[in-house]
C-alpha atoms as a PDB file:
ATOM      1  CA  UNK A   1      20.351  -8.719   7.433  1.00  0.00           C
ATOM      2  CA  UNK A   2      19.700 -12.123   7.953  1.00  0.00           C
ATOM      3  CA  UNK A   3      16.577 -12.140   6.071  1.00  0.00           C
ATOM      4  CA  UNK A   4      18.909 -10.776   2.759  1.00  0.00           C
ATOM      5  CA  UNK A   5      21.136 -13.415   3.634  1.00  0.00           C
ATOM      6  CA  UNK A   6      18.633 -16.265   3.540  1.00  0.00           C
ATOM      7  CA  UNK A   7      17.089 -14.561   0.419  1.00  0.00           C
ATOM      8  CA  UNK A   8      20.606 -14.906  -1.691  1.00  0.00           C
ATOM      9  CA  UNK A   9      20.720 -19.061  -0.487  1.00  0.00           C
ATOM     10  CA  UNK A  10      17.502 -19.368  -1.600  1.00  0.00           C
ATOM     11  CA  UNK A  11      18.552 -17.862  -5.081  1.00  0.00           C
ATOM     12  CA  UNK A  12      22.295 -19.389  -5.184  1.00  0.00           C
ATOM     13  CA  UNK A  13      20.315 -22.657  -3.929  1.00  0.00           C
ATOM     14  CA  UNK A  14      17.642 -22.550  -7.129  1.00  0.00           C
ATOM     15  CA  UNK A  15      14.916 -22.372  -4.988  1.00  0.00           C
ATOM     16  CA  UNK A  16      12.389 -19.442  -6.419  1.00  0.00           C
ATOM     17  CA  UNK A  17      11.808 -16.840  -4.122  1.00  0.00           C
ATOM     18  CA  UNK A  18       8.099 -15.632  -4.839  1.00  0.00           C
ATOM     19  CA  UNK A  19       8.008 -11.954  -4.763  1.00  0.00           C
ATOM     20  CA  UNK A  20       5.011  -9.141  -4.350  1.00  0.00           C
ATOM     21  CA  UNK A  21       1.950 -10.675  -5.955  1.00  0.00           C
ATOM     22  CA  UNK A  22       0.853  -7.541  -7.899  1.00  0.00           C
ATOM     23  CA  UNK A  23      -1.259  -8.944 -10.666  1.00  0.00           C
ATOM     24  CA  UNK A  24      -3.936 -10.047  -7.809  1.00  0.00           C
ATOM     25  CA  UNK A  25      -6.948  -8.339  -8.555  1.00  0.00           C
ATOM     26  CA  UNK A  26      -8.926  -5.947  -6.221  1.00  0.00           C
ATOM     27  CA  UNK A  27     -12.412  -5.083  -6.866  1.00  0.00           C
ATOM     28  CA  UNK A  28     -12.599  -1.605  -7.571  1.00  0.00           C
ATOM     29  CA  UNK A  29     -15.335   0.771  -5.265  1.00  0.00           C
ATOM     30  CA  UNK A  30     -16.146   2.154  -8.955  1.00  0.00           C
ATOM     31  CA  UNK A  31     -17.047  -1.319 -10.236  1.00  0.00           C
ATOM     32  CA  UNK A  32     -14.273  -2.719 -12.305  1.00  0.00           C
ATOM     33  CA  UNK A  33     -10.731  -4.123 -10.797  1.00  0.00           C
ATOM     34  CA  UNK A  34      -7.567  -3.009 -10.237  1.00  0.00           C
ATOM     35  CA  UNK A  35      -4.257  -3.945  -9.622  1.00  0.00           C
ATOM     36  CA  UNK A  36      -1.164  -3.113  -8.590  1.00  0.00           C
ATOM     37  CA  UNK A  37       0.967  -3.990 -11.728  1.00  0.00           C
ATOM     38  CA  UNK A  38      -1.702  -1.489 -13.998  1.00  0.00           C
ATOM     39  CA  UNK A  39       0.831   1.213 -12.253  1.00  0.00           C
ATOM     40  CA  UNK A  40       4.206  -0.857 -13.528  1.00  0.00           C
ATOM     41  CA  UNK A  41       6.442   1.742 -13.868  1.00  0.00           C
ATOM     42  CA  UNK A  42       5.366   4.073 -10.810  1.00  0.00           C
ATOM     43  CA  UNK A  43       5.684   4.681  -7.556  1.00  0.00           C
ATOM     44  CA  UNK A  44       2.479   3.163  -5.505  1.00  0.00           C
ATOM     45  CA  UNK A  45       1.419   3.702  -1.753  1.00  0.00           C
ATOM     46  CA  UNK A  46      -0.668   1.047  -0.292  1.00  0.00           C
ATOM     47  CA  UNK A  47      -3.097   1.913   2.561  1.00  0.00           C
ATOM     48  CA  UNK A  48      -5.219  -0.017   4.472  1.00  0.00           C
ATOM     49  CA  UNK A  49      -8.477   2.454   5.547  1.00  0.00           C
ATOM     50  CA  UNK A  50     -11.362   2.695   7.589  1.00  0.00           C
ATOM     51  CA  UNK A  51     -14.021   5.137   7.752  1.00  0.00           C
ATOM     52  CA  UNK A  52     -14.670   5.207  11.573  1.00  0.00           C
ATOM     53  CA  UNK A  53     -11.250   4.625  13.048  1.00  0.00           C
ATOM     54  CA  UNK A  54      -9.088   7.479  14.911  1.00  0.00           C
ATOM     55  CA  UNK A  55      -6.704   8.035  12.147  1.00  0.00           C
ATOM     56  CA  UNK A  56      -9.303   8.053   9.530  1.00  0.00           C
ATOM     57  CA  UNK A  57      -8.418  11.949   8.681  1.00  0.00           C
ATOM     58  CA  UNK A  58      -5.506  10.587   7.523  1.00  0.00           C
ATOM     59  CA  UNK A  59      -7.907  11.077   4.276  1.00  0.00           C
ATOM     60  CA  UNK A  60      -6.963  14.390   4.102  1.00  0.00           C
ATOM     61  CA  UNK A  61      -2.760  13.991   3.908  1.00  0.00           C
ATOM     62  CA  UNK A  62      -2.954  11.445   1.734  1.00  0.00           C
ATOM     63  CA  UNK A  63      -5.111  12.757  -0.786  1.00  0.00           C
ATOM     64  CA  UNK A  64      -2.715  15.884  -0.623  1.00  0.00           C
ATOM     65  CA  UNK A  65      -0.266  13.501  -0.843  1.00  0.00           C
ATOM     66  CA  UNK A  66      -1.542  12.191  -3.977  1.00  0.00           C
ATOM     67  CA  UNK A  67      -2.398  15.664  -5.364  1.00  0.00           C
ATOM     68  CA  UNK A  68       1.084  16.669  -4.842  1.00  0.00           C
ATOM     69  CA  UNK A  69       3.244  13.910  -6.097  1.00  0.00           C
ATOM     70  CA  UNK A  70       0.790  12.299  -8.766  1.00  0.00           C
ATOM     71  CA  UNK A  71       2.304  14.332 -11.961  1.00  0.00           C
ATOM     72  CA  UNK A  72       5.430  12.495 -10.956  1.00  0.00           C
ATOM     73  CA  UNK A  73       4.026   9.616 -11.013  1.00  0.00           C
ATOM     74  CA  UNK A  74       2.715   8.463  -7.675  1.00  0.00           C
ATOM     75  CA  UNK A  75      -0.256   6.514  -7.208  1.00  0.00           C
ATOM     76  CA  UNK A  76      -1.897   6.677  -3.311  1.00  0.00           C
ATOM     77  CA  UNK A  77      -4.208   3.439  -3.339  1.00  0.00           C
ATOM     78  CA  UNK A  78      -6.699   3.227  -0.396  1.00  0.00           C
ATOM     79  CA  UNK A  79      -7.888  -0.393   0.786  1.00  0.00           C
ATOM     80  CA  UNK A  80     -10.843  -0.035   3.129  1.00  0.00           C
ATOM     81  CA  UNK A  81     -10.895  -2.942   5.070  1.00  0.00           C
ATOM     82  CA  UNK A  82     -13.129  -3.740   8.171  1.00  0.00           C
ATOM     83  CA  UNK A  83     -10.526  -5.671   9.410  1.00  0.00           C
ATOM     84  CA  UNK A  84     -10.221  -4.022  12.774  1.00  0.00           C
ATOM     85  CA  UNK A  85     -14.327  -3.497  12.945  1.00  0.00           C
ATOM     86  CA  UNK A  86     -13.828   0.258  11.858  1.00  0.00           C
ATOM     87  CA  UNK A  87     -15.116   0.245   8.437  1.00  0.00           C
ATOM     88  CA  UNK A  88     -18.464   0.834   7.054  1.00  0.00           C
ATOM     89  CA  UNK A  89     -20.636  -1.658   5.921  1.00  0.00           C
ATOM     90  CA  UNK A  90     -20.546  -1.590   2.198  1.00  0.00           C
ATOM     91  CA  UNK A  91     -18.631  -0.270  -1.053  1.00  0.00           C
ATOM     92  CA  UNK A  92     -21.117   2.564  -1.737  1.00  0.00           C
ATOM     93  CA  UNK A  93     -21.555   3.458   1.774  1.00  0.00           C
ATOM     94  CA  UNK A  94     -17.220   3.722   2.093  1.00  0.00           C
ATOM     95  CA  UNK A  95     -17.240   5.561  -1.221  1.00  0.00           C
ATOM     96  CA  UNK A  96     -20.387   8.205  -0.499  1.00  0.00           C
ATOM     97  CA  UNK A  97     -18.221   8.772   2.856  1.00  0.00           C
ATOM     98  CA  UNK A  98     -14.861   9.256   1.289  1.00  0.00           C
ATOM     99  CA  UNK A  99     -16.339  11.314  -1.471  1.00  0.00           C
ATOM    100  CA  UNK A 100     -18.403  13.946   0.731  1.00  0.00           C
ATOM    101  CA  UNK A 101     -16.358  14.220   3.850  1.00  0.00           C
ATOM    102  CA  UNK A 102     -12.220  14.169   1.935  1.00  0.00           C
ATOM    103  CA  UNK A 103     -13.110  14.828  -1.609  1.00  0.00           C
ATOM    104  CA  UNK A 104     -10.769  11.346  -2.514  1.00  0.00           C
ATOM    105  CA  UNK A 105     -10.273  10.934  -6.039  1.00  0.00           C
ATOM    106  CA  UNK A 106      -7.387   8.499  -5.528  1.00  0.00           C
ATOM    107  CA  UNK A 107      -8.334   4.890  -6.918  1.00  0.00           C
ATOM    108  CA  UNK A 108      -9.570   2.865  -4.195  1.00  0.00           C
ATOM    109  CA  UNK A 109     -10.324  -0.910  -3.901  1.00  0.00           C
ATOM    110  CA  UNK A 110     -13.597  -2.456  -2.584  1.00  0.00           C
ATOM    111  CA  UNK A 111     -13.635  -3.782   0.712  1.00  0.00           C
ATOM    112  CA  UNK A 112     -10.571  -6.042   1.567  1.00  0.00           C
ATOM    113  CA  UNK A 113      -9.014  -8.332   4.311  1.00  0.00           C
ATOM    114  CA  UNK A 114      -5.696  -7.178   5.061  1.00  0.00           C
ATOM    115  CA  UNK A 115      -4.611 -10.206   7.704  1.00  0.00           C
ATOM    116  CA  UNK A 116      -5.288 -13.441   8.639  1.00  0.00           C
ATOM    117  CA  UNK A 117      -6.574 -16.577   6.693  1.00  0.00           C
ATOM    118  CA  UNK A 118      -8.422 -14.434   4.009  1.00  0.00           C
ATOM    119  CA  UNK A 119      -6.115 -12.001   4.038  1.00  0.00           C
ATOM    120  CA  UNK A 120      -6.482 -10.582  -0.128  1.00  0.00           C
ATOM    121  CA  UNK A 121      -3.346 -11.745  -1.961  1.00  0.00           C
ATOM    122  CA  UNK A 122      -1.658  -8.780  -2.556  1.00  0.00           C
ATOM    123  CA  UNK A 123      -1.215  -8.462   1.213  1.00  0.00           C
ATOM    124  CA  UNK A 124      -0.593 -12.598   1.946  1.00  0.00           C
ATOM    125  CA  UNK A 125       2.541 -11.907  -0.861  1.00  0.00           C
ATOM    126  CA  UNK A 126       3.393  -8.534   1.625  1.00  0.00           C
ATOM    127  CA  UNK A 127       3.503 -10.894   4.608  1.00  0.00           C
ATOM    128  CA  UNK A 128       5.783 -13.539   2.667  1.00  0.00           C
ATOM    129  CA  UNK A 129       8.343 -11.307   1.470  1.00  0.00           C
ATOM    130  CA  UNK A 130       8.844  -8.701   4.058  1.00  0.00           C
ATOM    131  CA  UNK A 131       6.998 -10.231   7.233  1.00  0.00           C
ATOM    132  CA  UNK A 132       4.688  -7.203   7.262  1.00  0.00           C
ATOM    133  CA  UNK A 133       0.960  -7.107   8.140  1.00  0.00           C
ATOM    134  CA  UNK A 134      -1.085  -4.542   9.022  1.00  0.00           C
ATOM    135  CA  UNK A 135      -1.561  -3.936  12.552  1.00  0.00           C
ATOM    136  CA  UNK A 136      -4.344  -1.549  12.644  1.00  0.00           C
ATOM    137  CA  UNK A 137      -6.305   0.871  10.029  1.00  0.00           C
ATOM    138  CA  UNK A 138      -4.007   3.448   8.003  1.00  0.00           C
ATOM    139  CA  UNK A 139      -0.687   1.509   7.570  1.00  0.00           C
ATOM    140  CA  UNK A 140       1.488   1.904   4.801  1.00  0.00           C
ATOM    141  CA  UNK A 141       3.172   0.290   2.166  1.00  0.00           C
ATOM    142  CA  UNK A 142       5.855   2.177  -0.007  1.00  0.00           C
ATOM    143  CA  UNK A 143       6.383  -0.016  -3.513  1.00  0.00           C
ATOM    144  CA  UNK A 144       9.112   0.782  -5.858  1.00  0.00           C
ATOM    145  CA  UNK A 145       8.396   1.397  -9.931  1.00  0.00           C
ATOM    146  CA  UNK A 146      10.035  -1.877 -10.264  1.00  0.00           C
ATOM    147  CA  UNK A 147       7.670  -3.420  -7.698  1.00  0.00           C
ATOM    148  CA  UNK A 148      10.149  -3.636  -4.590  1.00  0.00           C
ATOM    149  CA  UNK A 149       8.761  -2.663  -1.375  1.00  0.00           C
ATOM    150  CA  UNK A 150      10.822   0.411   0.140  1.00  0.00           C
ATOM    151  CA  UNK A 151       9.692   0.884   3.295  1.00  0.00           C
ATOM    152  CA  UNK A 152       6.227  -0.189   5.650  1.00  0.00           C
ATOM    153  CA  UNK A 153       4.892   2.156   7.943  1.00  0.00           C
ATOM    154  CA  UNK A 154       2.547   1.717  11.162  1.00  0.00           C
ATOM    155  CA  UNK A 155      -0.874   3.447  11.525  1.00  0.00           C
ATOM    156  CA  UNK A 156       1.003   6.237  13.519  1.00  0.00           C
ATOM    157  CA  UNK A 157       3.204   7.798  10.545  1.00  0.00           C
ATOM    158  CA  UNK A 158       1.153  10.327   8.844  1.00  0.00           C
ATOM    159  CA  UNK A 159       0.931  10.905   5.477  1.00  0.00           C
ATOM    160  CA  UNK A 160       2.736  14.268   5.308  1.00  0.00           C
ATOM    161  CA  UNK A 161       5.670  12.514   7.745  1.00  0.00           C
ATOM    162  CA  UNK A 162       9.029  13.717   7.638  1.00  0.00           C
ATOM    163  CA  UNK A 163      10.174   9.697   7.040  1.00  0.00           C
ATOM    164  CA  UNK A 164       7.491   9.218   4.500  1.00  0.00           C
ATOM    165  CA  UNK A 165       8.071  12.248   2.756  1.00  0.00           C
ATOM    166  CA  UNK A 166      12.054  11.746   2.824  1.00  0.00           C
ATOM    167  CA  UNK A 167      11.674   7.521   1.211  1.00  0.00           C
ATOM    168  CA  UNK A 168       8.871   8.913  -1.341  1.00  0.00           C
ATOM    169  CA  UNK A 169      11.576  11.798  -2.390  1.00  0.00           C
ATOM    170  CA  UNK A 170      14.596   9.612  -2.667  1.00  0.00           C
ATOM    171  CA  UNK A 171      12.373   6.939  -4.859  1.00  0.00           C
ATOM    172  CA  UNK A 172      10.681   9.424  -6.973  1.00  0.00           C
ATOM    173  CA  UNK A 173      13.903  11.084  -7.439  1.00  0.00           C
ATOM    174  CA  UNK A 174      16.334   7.783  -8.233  1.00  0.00           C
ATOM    175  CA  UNK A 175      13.426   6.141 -10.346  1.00  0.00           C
ATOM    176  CA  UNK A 176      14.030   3.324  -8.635  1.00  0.00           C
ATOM    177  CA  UNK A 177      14.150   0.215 -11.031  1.00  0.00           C
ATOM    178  CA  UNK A 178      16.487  -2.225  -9.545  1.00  0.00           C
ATOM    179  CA  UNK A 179      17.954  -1.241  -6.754  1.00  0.00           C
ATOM    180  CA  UNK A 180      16.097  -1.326  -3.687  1.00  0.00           C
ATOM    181  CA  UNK A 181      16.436   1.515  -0.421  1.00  0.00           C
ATOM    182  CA  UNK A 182      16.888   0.035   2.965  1.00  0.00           C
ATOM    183  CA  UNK A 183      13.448  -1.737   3.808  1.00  0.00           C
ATOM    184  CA  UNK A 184      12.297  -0.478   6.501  1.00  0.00           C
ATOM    185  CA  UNK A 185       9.141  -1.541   9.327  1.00  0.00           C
END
């Protein structure tokens, strides 16, 4: 609550109050870049992966995850990092993995930092505006289609959670534009 607060003095104030960078571009692992704003308009999950960490089947749910909610209009979007000294050691080896062991066809960024001084700037403008940095492999970041983040989610909530499965209903179903759900950590 007092974050809100200090958000509206900021705006009543004139300051500008700098929001999700999501025109920062990501390398893609197929060559190329992405970013976030290409999916203006939908509903995007942010993950930070690794290929050798504990929770790395999390693969599995949330490629179902994006199987099962993609025709109305979710994007899953997996950021390998090696962050937390779990990842493999290059794009093509992350990719061959991902590819022969989970069958991922969700778009996926090259390798990333997700914390810390070169933290990649989708994730410094995450920090900024909600406080919110990835603690470990596999957490989650639940954007709006009008590029507000609904709710953050620790390593520990799987993909097929009751939580995340209950904010990604209530957004896909309210088309969120404008009005943002309880953010939650």
């Amino acid at each position: 609550m007092a974050r809100v607060l200090l958000l509206i003095a900021f705006i009543v104030a004139g300051f500008q109050v700098k929001a999700l960078d999501l025109d920062a571009s990501f390398e893609s692992i197929d060559g190329g870049t992405l970013t976030l704003s290409q999916w203006d308009g939908q509903t995007v999950l942010v993950v930070n992966t690794a290929s050798r960490c504990g929770y790395t089947y999390q693969y599995s749910g949330l490629q179902t995850l994006y199987d099962t909610y993609r025709a109305r209009g979710l994007v899953v979007l997996a950021v390998p990092s090696n962050d937390f000294k779990q990842e493999l050691a290059s794009n093509a080896e992350v990719q061959d993995f991902c590819d022969l062991q989970y069958g991922i066809d969700m778009p996926m960024t090259g390798l990333s930092h997700v914390k810390g001084p070169q933290a990649h700037t989708f994730f410094k403008s995450l920090k900024e505006e909600t406080g919110f940095v990835p603690n470990w492999n596999f957490n989650k970041v639940l954007i709006a289609p009008d590029g507000n983040v609904i709710a953050t989610y620790r390593a520990s909530t799987k993909p097929n959670s009751l939580r995340l499965l209950r904010d990604l209903e209530r957004v896909l179903k309210s088309n969120l534009t404008t009005t943002r759900l309880r953010l939650r950590k």
